[in-house]
N, C-alpha and C. Protein backbone atom coordinates (compact mmCIF):
# COMPACT_ATOMS: atom_id res chain seq x y z
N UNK A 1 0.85 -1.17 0.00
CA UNK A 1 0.00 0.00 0.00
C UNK A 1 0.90 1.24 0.00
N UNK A 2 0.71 2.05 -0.96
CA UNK A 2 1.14 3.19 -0.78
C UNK A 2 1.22 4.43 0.23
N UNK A 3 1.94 5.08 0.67
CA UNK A 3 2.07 6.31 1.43
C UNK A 3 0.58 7.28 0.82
N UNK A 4 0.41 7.15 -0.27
CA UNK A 4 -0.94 8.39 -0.51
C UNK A 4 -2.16 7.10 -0.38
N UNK A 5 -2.00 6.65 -0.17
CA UNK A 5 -3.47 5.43 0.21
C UNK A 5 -3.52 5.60 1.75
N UNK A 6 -2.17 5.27 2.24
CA UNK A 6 -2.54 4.96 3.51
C UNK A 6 -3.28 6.44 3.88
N UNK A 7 -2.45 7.45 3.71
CA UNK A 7 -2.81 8.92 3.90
C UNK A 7 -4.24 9.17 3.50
N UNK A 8 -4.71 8.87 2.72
CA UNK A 8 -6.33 8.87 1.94
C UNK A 8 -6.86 8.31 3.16
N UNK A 9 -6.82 7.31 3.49
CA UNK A 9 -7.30 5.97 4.45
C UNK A 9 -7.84 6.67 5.85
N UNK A 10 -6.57 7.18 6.34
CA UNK A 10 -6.54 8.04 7.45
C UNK A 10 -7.60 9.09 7.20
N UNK A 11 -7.68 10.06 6.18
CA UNK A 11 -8.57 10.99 6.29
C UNK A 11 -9.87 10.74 6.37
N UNK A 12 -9.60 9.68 5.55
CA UNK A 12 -11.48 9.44 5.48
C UNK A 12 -12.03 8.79 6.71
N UNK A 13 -11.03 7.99 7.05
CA UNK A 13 -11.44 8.04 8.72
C UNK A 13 -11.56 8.81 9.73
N UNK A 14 -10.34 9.84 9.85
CA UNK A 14 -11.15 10.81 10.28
C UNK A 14 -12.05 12.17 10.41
N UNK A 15 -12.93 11.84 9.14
CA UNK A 15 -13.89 12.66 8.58
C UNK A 15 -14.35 11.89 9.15
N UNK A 16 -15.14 10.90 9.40
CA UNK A 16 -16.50 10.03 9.97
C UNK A 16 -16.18 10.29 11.36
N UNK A 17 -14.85 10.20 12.20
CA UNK A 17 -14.91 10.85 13.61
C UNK A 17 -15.26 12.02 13.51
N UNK A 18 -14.67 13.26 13.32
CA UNK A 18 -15.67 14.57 13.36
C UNK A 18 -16.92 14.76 12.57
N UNK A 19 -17.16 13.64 11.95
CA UNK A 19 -19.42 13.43 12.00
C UNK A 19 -19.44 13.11 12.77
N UNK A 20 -18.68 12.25 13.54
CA UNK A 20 -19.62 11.64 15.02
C UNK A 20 -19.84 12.17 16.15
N UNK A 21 -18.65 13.32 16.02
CA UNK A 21 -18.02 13.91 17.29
C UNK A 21 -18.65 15.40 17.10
N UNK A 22 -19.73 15.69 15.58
CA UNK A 22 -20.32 16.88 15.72
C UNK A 22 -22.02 16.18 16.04
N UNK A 23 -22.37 15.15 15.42
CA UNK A 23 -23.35 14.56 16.10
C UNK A 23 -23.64 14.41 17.59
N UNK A 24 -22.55 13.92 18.14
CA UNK A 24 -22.66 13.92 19.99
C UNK A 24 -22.83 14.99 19.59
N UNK A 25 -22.06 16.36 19.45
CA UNK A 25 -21.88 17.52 20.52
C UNK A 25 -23.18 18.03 20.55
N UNK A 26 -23.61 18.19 18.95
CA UNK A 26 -25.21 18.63 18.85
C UNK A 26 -26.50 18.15 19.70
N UNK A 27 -26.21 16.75 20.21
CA UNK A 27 -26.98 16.20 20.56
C UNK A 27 -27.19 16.37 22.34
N UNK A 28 -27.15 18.19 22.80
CA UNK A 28 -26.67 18.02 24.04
C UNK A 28 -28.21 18.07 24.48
N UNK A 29 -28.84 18.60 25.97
CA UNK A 29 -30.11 18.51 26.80
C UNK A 29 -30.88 19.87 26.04
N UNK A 30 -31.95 19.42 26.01
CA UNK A 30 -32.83 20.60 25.23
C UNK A 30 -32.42 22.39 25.72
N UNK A 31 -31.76 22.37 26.61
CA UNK A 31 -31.50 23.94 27.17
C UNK A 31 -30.60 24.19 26.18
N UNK A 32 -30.10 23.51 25.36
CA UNK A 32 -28.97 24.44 24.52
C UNK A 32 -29.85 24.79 23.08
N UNK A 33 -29.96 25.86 22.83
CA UNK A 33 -29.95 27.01 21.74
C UNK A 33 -29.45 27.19 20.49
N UNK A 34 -29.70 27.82 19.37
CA UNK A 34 -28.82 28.20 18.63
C UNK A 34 -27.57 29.30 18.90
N UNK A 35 -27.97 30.03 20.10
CA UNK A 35 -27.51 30.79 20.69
C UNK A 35 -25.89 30.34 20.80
N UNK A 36 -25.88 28.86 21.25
CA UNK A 36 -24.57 28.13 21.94
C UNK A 36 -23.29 27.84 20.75
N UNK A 37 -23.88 28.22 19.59
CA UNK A 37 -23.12 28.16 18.56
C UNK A 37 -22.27 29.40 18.55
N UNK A 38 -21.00 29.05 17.53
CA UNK A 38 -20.14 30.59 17.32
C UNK A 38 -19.18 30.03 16.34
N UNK A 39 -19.32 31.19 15.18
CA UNK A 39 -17.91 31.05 14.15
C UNK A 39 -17.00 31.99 14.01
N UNK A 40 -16.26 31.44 14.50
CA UNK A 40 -14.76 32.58 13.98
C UNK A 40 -13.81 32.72 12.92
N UNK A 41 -13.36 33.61 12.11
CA UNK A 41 -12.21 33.77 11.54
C UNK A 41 -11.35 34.78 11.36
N UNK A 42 -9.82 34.29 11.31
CA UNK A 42 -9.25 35.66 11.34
C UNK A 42 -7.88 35.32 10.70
N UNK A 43 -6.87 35.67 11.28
CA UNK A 43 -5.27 35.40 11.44
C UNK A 43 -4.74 34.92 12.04
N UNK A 44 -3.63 34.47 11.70
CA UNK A 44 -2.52 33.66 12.87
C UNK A 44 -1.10 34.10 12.50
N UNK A 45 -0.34 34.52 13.02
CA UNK A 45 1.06 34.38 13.18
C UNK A 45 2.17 34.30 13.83
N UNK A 46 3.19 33.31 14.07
CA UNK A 46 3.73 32.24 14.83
C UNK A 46 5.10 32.54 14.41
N UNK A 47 6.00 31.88 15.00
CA UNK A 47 7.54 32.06 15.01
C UNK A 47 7.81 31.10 15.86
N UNK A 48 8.63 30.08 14.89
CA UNK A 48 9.57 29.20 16.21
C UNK A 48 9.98 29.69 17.28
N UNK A 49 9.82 29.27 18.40
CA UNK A 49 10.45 29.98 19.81
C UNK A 49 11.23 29.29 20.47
N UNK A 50 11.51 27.81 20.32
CA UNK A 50 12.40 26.79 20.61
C UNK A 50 12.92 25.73 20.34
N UNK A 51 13.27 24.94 20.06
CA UNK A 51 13.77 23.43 19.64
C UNK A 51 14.17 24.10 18.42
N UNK A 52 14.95 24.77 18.30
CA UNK A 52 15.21 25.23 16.68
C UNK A 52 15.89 23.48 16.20
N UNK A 53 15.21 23.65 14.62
CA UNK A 53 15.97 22.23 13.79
C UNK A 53 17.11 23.05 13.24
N UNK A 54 17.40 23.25 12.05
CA UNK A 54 18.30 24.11 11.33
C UNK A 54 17.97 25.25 11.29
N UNK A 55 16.64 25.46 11.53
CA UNK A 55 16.47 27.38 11.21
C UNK A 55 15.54 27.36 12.07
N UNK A 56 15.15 28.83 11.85
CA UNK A 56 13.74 29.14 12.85
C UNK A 56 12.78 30.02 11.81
N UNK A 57 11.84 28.86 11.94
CA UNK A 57 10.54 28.59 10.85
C UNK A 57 9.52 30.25 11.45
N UNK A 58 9.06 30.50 10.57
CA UNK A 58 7.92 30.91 10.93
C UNK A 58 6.57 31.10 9.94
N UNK A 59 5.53 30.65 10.32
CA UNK A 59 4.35 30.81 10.11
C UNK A 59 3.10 31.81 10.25
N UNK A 60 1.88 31.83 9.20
CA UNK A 60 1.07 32.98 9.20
C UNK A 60 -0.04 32.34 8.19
N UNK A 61 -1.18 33.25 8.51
CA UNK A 61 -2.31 32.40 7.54
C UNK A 61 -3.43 32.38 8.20
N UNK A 62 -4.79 32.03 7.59
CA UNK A 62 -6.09 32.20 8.25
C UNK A 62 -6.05 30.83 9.04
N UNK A 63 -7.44 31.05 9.68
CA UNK A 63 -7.98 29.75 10.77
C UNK A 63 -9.55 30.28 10.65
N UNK A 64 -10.31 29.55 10.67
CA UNK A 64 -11.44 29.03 10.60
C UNK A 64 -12.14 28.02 11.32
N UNK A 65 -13.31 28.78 12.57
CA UNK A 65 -13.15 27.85 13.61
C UNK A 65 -14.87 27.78 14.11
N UNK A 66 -15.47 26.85 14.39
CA UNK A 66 -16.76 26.61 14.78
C UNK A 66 -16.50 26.22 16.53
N UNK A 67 -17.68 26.81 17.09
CA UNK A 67 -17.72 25.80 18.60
C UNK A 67 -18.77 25.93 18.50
N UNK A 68 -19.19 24.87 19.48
CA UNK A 68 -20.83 24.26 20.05
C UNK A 68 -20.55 24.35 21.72
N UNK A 69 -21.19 25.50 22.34
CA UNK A 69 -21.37 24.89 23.57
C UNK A 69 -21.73 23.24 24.15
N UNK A 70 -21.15 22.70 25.13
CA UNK A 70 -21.96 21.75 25.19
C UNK A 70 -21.92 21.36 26.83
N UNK A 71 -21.38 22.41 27.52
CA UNK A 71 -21.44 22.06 29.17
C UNK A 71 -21.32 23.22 29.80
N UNK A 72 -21.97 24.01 30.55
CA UNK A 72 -21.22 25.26 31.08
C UNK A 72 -20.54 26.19 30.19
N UNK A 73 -19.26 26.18 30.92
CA UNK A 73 -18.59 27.15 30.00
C UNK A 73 -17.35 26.98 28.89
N UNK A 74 -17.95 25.51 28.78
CA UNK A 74 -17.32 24.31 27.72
C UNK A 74 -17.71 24.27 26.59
N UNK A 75 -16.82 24.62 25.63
CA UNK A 75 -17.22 24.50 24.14
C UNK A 75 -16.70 23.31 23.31
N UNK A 76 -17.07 22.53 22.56
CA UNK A 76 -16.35 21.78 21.13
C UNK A 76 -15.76 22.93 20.52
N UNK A 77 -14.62 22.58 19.86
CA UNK A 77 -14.57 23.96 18.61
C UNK A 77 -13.65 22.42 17.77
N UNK A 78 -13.80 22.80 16.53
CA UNK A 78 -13.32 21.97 15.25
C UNK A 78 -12.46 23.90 14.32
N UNK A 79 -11.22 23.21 14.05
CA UNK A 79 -11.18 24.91 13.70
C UNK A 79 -9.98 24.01 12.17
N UNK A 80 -10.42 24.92 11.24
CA UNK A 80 -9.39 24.74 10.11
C UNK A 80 -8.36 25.66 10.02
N UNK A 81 -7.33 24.90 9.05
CA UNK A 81 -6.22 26.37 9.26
C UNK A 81 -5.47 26.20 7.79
N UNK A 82 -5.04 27.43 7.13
CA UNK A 82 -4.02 27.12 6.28
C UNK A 82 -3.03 28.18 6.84
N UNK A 83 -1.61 27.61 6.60
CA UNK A 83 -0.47 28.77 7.08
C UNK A 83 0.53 28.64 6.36
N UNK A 84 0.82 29.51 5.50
CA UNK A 84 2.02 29.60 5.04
C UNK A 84 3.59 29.40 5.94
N UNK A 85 4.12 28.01 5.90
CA UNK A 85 5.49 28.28 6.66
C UNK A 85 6.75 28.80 5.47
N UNK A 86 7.30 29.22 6.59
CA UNK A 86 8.21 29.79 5.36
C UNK A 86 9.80 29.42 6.73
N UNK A 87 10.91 28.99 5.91
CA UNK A 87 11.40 28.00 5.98
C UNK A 87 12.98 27.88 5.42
N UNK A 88 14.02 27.22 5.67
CA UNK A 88 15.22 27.03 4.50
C UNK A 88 15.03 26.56 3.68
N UNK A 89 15.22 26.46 2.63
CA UNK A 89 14.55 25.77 1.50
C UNK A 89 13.65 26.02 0.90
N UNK A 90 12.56 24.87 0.29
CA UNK A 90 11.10 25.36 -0.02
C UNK A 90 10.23 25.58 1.09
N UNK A 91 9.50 27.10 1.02
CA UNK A 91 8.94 27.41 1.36
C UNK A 91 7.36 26.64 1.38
N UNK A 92 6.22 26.38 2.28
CA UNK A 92 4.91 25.33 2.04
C UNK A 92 4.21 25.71 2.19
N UNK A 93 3.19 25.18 2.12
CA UNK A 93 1.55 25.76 2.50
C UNK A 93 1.08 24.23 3.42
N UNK A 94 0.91 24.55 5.01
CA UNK A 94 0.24 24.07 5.50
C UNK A 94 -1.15 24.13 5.91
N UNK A 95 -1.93 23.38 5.04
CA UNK A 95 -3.34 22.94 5.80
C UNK A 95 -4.01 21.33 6.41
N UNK A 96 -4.68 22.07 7.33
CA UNK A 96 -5.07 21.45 8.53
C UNK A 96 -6.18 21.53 9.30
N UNK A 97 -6.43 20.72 9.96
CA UNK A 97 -7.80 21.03 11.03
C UNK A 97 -6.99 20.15 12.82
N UNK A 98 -7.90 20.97 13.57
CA UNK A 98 -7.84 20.59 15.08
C UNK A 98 -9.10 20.70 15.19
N UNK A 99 -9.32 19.75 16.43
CA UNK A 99 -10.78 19.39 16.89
C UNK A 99 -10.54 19.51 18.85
N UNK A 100 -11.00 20.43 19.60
CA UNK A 100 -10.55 20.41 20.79
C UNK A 100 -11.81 21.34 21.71
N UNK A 101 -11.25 21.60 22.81
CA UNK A 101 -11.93 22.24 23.62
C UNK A 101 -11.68 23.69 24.34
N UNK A 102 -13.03 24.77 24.43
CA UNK A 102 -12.58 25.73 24.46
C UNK A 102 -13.59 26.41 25.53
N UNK A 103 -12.87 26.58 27.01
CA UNK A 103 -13.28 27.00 28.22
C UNK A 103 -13.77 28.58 27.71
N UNK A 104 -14.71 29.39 28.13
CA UNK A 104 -15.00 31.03 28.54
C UNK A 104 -15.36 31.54 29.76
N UNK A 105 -15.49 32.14 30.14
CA UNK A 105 -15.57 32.93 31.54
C UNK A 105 -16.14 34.25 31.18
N UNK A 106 -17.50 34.24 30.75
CA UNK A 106 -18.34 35.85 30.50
C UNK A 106 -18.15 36.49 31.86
N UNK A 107 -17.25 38.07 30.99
CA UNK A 107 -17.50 38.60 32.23
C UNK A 107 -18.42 40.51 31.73
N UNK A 108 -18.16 41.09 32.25
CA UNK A 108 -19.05 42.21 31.68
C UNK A 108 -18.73 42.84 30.12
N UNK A 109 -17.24 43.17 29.96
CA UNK A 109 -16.90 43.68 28.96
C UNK A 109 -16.08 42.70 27.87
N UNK A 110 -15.30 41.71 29.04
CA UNK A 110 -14.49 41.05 28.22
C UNK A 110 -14.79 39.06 28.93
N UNK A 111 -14.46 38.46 27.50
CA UNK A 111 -14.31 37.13 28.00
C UNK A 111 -13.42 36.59 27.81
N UNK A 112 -12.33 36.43 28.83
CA UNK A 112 -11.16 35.50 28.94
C UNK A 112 -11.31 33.97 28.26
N UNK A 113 -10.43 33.51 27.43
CA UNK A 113 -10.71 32.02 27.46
C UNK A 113 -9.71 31.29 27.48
N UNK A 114 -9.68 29.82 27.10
CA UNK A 114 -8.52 28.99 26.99
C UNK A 114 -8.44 27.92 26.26
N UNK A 115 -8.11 27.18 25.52
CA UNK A 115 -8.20 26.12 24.34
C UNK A 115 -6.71 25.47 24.50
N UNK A 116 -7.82 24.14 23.79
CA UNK A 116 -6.43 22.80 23.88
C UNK A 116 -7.41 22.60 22.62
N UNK A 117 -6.46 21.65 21.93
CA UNK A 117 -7.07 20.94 20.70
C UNK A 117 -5.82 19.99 19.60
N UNK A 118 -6.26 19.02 19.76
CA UNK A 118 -5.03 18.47 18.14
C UNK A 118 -6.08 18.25 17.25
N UNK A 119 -4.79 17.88 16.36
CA UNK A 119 -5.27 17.38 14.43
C UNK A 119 -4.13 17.04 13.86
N UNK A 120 -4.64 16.88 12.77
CA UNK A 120 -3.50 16.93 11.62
C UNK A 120 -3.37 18.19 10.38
N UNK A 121 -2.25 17.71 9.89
CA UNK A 121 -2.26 18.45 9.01
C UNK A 121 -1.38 17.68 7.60
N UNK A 122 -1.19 18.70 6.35
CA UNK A 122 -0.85 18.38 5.25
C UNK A 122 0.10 19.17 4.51
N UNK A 123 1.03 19.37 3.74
CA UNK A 123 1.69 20.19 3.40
C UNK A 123 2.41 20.13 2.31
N UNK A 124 2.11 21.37 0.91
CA UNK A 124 2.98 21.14 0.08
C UNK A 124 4.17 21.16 -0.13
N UNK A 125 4.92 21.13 0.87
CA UNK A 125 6.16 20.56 0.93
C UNK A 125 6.62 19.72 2.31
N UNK A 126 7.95 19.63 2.14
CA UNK A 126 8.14 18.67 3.86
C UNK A 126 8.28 19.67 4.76
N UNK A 127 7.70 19.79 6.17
CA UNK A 127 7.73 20.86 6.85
C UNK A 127 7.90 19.85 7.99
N UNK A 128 8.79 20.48 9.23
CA UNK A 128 9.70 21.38 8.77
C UNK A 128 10.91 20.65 8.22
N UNK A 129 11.88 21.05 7.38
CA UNK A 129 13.01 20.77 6.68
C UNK A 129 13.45 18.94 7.43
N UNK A 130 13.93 18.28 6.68
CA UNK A 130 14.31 17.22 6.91
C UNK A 130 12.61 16.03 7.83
N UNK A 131 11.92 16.60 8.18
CA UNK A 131 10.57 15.94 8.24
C UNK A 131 9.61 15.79 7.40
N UNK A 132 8.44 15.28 7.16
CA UNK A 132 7.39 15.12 6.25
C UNK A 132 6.76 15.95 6.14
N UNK A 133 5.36 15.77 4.97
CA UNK A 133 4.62 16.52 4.50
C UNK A 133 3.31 16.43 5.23
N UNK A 134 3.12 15.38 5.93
CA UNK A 134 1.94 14.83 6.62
C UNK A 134 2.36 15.06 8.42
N UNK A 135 1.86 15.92 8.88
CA UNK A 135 1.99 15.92 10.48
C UNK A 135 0.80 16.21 11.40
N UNK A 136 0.95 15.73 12.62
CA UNK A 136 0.06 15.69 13.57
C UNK A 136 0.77 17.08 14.02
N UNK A 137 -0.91 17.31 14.56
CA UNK A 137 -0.82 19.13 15.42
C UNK A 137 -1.29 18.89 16.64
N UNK A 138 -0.54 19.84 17.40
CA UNK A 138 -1.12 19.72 19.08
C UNK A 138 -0.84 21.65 19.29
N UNK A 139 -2.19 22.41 19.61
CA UNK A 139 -2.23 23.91 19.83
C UNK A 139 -2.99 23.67 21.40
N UNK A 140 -2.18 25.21 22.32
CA UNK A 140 -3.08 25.27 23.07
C UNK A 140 -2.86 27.17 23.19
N UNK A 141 -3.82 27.78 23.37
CA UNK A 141 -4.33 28.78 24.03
C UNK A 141 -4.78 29.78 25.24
N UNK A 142 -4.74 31.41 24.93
CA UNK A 142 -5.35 31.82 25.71
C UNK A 142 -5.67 33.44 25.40
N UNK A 143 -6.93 33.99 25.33
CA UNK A 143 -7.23 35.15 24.94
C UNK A 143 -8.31 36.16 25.67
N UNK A 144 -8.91 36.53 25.10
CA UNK A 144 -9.81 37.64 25.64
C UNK A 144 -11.18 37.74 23.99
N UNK A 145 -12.40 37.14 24.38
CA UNK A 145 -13.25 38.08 23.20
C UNK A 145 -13.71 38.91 23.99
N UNK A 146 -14.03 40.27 22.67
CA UNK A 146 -14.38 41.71 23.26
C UNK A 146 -15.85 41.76 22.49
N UNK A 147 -17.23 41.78 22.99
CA UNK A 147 -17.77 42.11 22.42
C UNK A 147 -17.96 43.48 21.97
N UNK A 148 -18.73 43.44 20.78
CA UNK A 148 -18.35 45.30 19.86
C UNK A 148 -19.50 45.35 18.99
N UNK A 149 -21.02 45.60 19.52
CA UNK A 149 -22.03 45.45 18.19
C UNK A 149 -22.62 44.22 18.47
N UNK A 150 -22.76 43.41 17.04
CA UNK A 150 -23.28 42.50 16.41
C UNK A 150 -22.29 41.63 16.01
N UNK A 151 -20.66 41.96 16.47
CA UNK A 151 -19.75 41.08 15.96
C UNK A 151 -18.64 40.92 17.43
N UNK A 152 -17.99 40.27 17.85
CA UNK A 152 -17.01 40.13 18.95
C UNK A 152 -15.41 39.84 18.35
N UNK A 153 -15.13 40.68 18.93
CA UNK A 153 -13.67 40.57 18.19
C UNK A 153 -12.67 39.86 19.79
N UNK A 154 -12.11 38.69 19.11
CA UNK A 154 -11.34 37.89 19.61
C UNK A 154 -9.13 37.96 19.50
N UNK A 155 -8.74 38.26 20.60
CA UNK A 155 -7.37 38.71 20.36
C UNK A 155 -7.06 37.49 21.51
N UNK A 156 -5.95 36.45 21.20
CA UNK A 156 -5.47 35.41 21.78
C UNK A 156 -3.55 35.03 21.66
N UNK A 157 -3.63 34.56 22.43
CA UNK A 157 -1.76 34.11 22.11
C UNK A 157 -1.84 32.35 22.04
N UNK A 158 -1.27 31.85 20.53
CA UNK A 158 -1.38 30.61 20.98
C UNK A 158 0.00 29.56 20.60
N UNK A 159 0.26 28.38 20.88
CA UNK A 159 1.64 27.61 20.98
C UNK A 159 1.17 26.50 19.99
N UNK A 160 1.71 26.56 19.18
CA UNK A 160 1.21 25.48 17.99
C UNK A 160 2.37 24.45 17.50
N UNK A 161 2.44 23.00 17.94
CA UNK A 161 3.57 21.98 17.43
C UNK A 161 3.14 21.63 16.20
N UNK A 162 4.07 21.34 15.30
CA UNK A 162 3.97 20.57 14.48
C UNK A 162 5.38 19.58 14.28
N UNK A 163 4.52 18.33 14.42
CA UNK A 163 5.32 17.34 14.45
C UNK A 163 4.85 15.96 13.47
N UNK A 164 5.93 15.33 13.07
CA UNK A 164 5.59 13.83 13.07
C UNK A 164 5.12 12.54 13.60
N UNK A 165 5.60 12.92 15.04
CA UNK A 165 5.83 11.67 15.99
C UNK A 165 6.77 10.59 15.25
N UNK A 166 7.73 10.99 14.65
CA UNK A 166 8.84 10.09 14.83
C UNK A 166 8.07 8.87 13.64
N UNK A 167 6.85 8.87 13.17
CA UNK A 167 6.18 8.02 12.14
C UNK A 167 6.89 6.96 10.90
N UNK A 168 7.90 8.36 10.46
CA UNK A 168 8.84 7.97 9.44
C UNK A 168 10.51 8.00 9.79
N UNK A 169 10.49 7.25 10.84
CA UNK A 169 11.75 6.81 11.96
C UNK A 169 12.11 8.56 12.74
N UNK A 170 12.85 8.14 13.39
CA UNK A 170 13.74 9.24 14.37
C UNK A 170 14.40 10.21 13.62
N UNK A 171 14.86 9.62 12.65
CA UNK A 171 15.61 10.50 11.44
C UNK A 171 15.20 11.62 11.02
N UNK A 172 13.55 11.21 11.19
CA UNK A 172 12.68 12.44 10.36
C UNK A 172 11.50 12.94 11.03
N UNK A 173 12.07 13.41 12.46
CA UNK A 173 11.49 13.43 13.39
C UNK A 173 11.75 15.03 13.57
N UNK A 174 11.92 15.81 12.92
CA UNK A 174 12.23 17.32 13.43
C UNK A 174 10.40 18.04 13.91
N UNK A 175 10.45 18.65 14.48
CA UNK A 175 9.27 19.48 14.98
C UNK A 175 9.20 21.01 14.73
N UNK A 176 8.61 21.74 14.78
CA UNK A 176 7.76 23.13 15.13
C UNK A 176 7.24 23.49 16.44
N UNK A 177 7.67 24.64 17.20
CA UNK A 177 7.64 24.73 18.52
C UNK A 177 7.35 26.36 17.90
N UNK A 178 6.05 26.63 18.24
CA UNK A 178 6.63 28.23 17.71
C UNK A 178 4.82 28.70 18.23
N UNK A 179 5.06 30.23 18.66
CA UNK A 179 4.50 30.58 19.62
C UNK A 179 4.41 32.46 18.59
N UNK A 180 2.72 32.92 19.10
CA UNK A 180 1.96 34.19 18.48
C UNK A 180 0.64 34.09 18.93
N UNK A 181 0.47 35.18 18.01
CA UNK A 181 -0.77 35.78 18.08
C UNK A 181 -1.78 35.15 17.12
N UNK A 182 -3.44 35.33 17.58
CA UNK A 182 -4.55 35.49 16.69
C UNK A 182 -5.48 36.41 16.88
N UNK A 183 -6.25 36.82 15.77
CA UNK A 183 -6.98 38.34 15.77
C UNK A 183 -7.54 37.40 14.88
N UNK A 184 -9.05 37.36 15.84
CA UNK A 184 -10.29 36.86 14.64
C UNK A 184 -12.00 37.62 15.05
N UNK A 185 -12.79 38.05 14.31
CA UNK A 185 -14.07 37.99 14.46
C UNK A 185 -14.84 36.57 14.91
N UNK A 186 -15.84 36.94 15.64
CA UNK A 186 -16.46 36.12 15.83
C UNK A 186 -18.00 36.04 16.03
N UNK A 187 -18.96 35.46 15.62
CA UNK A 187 -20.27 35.47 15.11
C UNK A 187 -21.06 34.34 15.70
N UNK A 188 -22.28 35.20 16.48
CA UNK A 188 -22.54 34.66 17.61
C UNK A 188 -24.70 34.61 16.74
N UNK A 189 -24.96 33.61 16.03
CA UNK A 189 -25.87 33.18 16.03
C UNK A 189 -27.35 33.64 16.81
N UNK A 190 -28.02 34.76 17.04
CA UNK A 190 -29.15 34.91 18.40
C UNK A 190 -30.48 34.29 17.86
């Protein structure tokens, strides 16, 4: 079996986990609303901040992100991303999705929050240098939305790996450790 089969294989599997995993979430106790929904999009931009491999990578690019309340002050969020890394060598285009969880704390003017979430991702080239094109993502978070109107504007700092896990031996095991900002709108369903 080929490397783009197995890779096919994987996705389509986990496309039927996030149907299943937007089915649960939807499926919470009649008190939840359309209200409990929210989409965001905006920017991201990142800079290696440690484990340098040969250089220090940095990244930028939209994200695209849904949550579903589904406990308190517990959200699902499924969020897509493309980011340009730019790099020694060829420069790539990474896209990707994370599927994770995203705490809020309403308070009068502003809402603090916090997010964890992995995924994968894909890339037209090998990112970073001497690793693959195919990597697992692990992001976590922390920000402030401001509501403003009819729209809430969201400003966050977040730590985004990108790695292999060592998949295609130790050899080709280099990572992404790199740490920024996001500035996104966000659209709150009433």
């Amino acid at each position: 079996m080929t490397a783009a089969a197995v890779r096919y294989g994987m996705w389509r599997r986990l496309r039927v986990v996030a149907i299943v995993a937007l089915v649960v979430a939807c499926s919470t106790t009649v008190n939840a609303q359309a209200s409990d929904w929210s989409v965001s999009g905006g920017t991201v931009a990142l800079v290696e901040a440690w484990d340098y491999n040969e250089a220090k990578e940095s990244l930028f690019g939209v994200v695209v992100g849904v949550d579903r309340r589904i406990w308190r002050r517990m959200s699902a969020r499924a969020e897509g991303l493309a980011l340009r890394v730019r790099q020694i060598g060829e420069d790539a285009w990474l896209r990707g999705f994370t599927v994770g969880t995203r705490a809020r704390w309403p308070q009068a003017r502003l809402r603090p929050f916090v997010e964890l979430a992995v995924g994968l991702s894909d890339s037209t080239a090998i990112v970073p240098v001497r690793g693959t094109s195919f990597n697992y993502l692990l992001l976590s978070g922390a920000g402030v939305e401001v509501p403003a109107g009819n729209a809430t504007f969201e400003l966050g700092a977040r730590w985004l790996h990108v790695s292999n896990n060592g998949r295609d031996g130790n050899h080709r095991n280099p990572d992404i450790q790199s740490l920024g900002l996001v500035v996104a709108v966000v659209w709150e369903p009433r």
